[in-house]
C-alpha atoms as a PDB file:
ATOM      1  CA  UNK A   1      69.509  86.960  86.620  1.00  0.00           C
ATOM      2  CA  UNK A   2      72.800  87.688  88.155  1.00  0.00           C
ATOM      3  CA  UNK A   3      74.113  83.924  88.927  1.00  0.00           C
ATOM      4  CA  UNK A   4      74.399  80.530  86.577  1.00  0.00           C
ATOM      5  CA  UNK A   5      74.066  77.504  88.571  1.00  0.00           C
ATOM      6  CA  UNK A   6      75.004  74.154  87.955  1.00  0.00           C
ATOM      7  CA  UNK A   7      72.752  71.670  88.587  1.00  0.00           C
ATOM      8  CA  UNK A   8      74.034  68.039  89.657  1.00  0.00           C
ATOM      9  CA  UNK A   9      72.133  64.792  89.587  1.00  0.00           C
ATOM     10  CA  UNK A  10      70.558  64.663  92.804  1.00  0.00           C
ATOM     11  CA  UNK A  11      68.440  67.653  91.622  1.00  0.00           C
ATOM     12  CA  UNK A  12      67.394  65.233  88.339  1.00  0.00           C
ATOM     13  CA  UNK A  13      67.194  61.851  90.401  1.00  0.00           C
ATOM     14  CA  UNK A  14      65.246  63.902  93.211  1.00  0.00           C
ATOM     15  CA  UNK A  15      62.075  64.369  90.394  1.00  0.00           C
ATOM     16  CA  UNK A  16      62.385  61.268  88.805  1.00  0.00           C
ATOM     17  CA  UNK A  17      62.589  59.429  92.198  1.00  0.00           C
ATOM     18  CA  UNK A  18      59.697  61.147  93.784  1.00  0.00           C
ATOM     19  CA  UNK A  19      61.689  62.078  96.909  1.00  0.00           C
ATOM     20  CA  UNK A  20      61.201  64.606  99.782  1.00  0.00           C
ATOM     21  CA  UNK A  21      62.289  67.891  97.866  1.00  0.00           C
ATOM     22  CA  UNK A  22      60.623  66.947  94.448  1.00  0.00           C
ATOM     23  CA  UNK A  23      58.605  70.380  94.464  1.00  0.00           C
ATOM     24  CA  UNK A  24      61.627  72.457  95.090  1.00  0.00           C
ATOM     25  CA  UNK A  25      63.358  70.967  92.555  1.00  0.00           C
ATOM     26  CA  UNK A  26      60.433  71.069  89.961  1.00  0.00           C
ATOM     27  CA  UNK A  27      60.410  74.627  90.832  1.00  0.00           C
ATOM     28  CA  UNK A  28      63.966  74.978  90.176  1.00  0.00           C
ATOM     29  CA  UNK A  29      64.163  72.846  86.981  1.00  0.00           C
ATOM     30  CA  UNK A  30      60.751  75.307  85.813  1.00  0.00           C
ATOM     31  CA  UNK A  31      62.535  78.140  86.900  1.00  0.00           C
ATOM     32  CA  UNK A  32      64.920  77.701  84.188  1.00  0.00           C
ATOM     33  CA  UNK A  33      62.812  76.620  81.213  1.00  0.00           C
ATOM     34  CA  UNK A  34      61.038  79.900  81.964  1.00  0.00           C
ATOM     35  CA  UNK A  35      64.086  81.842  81.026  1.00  0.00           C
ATOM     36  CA  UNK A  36      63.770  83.128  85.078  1.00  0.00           C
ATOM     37  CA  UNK A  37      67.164  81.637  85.592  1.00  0.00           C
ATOM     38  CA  UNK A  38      69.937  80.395  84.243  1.00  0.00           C
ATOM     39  CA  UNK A  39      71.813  77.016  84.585  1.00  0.00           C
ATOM     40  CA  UNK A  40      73.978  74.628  83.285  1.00  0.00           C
ATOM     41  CA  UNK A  41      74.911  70.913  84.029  1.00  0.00           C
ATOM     42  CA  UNK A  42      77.260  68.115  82.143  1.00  0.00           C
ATOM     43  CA  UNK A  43      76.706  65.012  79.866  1.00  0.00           C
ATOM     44  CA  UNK A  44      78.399  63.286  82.927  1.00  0.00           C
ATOM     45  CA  UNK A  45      75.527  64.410  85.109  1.00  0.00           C
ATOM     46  CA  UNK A  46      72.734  63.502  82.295  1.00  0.00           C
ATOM     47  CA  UNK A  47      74.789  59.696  81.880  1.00  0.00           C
ATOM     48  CA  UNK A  48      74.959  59.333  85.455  1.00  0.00           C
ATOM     49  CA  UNK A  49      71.087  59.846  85.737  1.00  0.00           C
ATOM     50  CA  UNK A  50      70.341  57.569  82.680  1.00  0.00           C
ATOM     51  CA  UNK A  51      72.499  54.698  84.288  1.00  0.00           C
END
Protein backbone atom coordinates (compact mmCIF):
# COMPACT_ATOMS: atom_id res chain seq x y z
CA UNK A 1 0.00 0.00 0.00
CA UNK A 2 2.15 2.80 -1.13
CA UNK A 3 -0.67 5.45 -2.38
CA UNK A 4 -4.07 6.95 -0.57
CA UNK A 5 -6.61 7.82 -3.03
CA UNK A 6 -9.43 9.94 -2.87
CA UNK A 7 -12.42 8.80 -4.07
CA UNK A 8 -15.07 11.37 -5.58
CA UNK A 9 -18.75 10.84 -6.18
CA UNK A 10 -18.88 9.48 -9.49
CA UNK A 11 -17.14 6.37 -8.03
CA UNK A 12 -20.31 6.26 -5.26
CA UNK A 13 -23.11 7.39 -7.83
CA UNK A 14 -21.47 4.85 -10.44
CA UNK A 15 -22.70 1.69 -7.84
CA UNK A 16 -25.70 3.13 -6.74
CA UNK A 17 -26.71 4.06 -10.35
CA UNK A 18 -25.93 0.76 -11.88
CA UNK A 19 -23.80 2.30 -14.65
CA UNK A 20 -21.17 0.94 -17.12
CA UNK A 21 -18.10 0.68 -14.63
CA UNK A 22 -20.18 -0.56 -11.55
CA UNK A 23 -17.78 -3.72 -11.19
CA UNK A 24 -14.66 -1.70 -11.24
CA UNK A 25 -15.83 0.43 -8.84
CA UNK A 26 -17.27 -2.36 -6.50
CA UNK A 27 -13.88 -3.71 -6.81
CA UNK A 28 -12.36 -0.56 -5.82
CA UNK A 29 -14.79 0.38 -2.99
CA UNK A 30 -14.01 -3.73 -1.73
CA UNK A 31 -10.57 -3.13 -2.22
CA UNK A 32 -10.57 -0.80 0.58
CA UNK A 33 -12.86 -2.39 3.17
CA UNK A 34 -10.38 -5.26 2.80
CA UNK A 35 -7.65 -3.18 4.27
CA UNK A 36 -5.88 -3.89 0.46
CA UNK A 37 -5.90 -0.18 -0.01
CA UNK A 38 -6.25 2.84 1.35
CA UNK A 39 -8.58 5.85 0.63
CA UNK A 40 -10.19 8.74 1.71
CA UNK A 41 -13.11 11.01 0.48
CA UNK A 42 -15.13 14.21 2.08
CA UNK A 43 -18.56 14.84 3.80
CA UNK A 44 -18.98 17.10 0.65
CA UNK A 45 -18.63 14.05 -1.55
CA UNK A 46 -20.98 11.76 0.85
CA UNK A 47 -23.77 15.10 0.83
CA UNK A 48 -23.41 15.45 -2.73
CA UNK A 49 -24.32 11.67 -3.24
CA UNK A 50 -27.21 11.79 -0.65
CA UNK A 51 -28.76 14.90 -2.51
Amino acid sequence: MDKIIFIDANIFLEVALGDKKTKECKKLLNNVNDGQSQAYTSDFIIYSCLF
